[in-house]
Protein backbone atom coordinates (compact mmCIF):
# COMPACT_ATOMS: atom_id res chain seq x y z
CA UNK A 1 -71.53 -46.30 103.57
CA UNK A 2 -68.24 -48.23 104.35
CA UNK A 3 -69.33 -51.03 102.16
CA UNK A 4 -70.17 -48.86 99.35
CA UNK A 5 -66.09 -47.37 98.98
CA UNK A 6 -65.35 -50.82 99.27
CA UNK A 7 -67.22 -51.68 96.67
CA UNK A 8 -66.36 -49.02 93.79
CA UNK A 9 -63.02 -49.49 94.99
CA UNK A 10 -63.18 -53.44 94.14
CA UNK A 11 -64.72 -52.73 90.69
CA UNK A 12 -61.91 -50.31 90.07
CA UNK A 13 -59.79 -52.32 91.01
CA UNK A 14 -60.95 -55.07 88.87
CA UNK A 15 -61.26 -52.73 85.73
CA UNK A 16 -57.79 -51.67 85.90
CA UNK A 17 -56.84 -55.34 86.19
CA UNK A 18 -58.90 -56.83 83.42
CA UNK A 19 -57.64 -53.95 81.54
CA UNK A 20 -53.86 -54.51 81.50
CA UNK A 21 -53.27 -57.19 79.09
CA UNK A 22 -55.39 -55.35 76.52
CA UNK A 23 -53.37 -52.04 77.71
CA UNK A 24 -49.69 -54.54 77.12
CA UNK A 25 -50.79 -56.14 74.03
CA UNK A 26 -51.96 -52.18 72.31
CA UNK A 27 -49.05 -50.99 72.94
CA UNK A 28 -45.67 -51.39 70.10
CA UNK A 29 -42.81 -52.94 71.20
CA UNK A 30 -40.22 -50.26 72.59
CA UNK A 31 -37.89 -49.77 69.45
CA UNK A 32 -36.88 -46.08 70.86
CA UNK A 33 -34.87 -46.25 74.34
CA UNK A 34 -35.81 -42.74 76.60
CA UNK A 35 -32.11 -41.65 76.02
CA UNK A 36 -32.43 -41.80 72.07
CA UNK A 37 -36.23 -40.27 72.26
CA UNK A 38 -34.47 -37.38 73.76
CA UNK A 39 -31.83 -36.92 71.24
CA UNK A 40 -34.88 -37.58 68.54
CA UNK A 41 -36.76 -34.62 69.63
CA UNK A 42 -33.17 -32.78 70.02
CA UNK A 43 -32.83 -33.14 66.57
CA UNK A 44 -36.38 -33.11 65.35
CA UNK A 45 -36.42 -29.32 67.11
CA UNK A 46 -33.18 -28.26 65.39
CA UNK A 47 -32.88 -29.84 62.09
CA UNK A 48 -34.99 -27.72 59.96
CA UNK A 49 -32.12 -24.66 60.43
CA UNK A 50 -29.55 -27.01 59.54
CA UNK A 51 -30.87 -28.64 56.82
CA UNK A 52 -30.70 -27.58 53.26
CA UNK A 53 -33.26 -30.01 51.39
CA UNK A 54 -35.07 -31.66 53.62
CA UNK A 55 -38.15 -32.88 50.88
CA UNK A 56 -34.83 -34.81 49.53
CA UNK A 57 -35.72 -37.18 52.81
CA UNK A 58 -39.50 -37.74 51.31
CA UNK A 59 -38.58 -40.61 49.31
CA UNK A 60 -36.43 -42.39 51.64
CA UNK A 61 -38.26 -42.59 55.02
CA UNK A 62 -36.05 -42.66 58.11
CA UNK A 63 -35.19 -45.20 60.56
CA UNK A 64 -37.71 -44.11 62.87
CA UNK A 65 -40.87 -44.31 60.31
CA UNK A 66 -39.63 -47.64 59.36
CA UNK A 67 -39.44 -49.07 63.13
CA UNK A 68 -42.80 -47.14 63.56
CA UNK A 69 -44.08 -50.06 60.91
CA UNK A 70 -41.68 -53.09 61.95
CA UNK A 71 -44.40 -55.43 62.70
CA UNK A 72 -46.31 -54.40 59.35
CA UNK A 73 -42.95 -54.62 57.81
CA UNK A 74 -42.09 -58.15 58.81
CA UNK A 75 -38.47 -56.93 60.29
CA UNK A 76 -36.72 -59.77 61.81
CA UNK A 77 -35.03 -58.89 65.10
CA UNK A 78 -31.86 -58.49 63.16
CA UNK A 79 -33.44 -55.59 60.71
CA UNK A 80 -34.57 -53.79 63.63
CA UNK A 81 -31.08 -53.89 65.68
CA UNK A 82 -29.39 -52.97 62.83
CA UNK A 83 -31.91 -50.07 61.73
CA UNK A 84 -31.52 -49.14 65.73
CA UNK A 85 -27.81 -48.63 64.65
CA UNK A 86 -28.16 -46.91 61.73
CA UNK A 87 -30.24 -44.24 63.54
CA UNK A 88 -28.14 -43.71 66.66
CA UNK A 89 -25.27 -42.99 64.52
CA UNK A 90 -26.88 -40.89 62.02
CA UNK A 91 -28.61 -38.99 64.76
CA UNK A 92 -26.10 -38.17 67.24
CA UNK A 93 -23.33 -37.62 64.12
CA UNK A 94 -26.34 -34.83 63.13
CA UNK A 95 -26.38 -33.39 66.84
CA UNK A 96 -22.97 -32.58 66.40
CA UNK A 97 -22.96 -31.15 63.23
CA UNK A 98 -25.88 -28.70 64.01
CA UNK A 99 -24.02 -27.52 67.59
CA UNK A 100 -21.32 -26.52 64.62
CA UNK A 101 -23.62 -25.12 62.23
CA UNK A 102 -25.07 -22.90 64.93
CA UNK A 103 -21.69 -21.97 65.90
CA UNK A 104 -20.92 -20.68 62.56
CA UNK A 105 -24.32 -19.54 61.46
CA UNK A 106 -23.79 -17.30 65.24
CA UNK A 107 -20.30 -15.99 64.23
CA UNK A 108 -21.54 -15.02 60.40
CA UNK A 109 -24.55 -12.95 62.23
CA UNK A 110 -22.27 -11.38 64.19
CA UNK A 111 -20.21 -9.84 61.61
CA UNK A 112 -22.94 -8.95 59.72
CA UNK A 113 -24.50 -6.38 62.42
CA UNK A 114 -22.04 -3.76 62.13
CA UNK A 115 -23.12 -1.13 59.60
CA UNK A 116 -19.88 -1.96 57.54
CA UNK A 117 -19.03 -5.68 57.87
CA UNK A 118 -16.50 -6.94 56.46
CA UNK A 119 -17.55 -8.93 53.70
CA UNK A 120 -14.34 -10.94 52.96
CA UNK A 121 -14.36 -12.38 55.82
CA UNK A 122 -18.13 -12.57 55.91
CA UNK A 123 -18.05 -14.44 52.54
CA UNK A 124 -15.63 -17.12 54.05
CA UNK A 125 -17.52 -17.59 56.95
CA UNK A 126 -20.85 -18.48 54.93
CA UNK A 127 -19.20 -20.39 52.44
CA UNK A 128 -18.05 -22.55 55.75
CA UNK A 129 -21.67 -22.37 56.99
CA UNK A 130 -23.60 -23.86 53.81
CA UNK A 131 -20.66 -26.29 53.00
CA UNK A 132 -21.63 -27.70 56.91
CA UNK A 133 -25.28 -27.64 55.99
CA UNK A 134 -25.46 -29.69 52.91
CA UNK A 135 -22.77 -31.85 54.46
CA UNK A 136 -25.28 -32.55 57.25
CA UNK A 137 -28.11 -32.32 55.09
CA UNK A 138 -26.36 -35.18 52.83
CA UNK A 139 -25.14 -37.13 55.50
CA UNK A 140 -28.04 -37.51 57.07
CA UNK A 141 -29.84 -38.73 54.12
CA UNK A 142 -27.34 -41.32 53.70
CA UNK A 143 -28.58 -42.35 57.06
CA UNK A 144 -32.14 -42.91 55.72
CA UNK A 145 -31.01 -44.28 52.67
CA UNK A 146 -29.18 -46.89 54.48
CA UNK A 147 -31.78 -47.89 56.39
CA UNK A 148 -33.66 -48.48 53.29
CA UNK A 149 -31.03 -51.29 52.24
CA UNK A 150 -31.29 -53.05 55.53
CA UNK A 151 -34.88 -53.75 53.75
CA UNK A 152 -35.78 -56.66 51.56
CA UNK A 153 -37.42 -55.73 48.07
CA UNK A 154 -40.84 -56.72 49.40
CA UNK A 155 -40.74 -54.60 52.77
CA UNK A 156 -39.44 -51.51 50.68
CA UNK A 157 -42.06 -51.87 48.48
CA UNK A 158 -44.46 -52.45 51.10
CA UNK A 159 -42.74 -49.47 53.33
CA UNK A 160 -43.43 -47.16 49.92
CA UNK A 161 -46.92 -47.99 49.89
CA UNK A 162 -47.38 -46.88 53.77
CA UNK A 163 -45.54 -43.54 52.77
């Protein structure tokens, strides 16, 4: 009986082993540290109440799509720490700007409960509020569309046809 749990464990132990490499090789280079996949889904949770077009992004694919598809992209190592840039920035400047859109969108709300608000004010404080949303909504577009020029002619046209 002894020899028998010796035994499965051996073959397990050889199947995990013979199945590393292929598990290493499957497996995309890591392109996303833990710290900015955080932020990513920070922002991925939050954007759509902050944005004000977001099909605008459609045609220009972010930073993260495009590191998604380095290797079928060809990026040298110089694309890719430069499109790691580009997103870092453009992500935690969009962090920021939604804490402040919430803030606002949070103050407008609550001078709109009362059964008589008062709509001067109101009207400032919205004004404020979509100004901050297409300014984030814009801003963060430029991000993707930056990324985009860190591409040469052939990867963006190759990068449209994966879209």
């Amino acid at each position: 009986m002894a020899f028998m749990k010796v035994r499965s464990f051996l073959v397990l132990a050889i199947g995990i082993v013979l199945c590393l490499p292929a598990m290493a090789k499957a497996a995309p280079p890591p392109y996303t540290s833990p710290e900015m996949a955080k932020k990513l889904g920070q922002f991925r949770k939050e954007a759509g109440g902050a944005f004000i077009v977001p099909q605008a992004f459609g045609t220009h694919p972010g930073a993260t799509f495009v590191l998604m598809h380095a290797k079928d992209l060809g990026l040298s190592d110089k694309q890719i720490k430069k499109i790691r840039m580009i997103r870092r920035e453009m992500v935690n400047r969009s962090l920021k700007q939604i804490a402040r859109i919430d803030k606002l969108r949070s103050r407008y709300l609550d001078l709109m409960k009362s059964p008589n608000p008062p709509l001067r004010k109101a009207r400032k404080v919205y004004m404020k509020l979509t100004r901050l949303m297409a300014m984030a909504t814009f801003d963060h577009l430029t991000g993707h569309i930056k990324v985009g020029k860190v591409l040469t002619k052939d990867q963006w046209a190759k990068m449209k046809s994966l879209h």
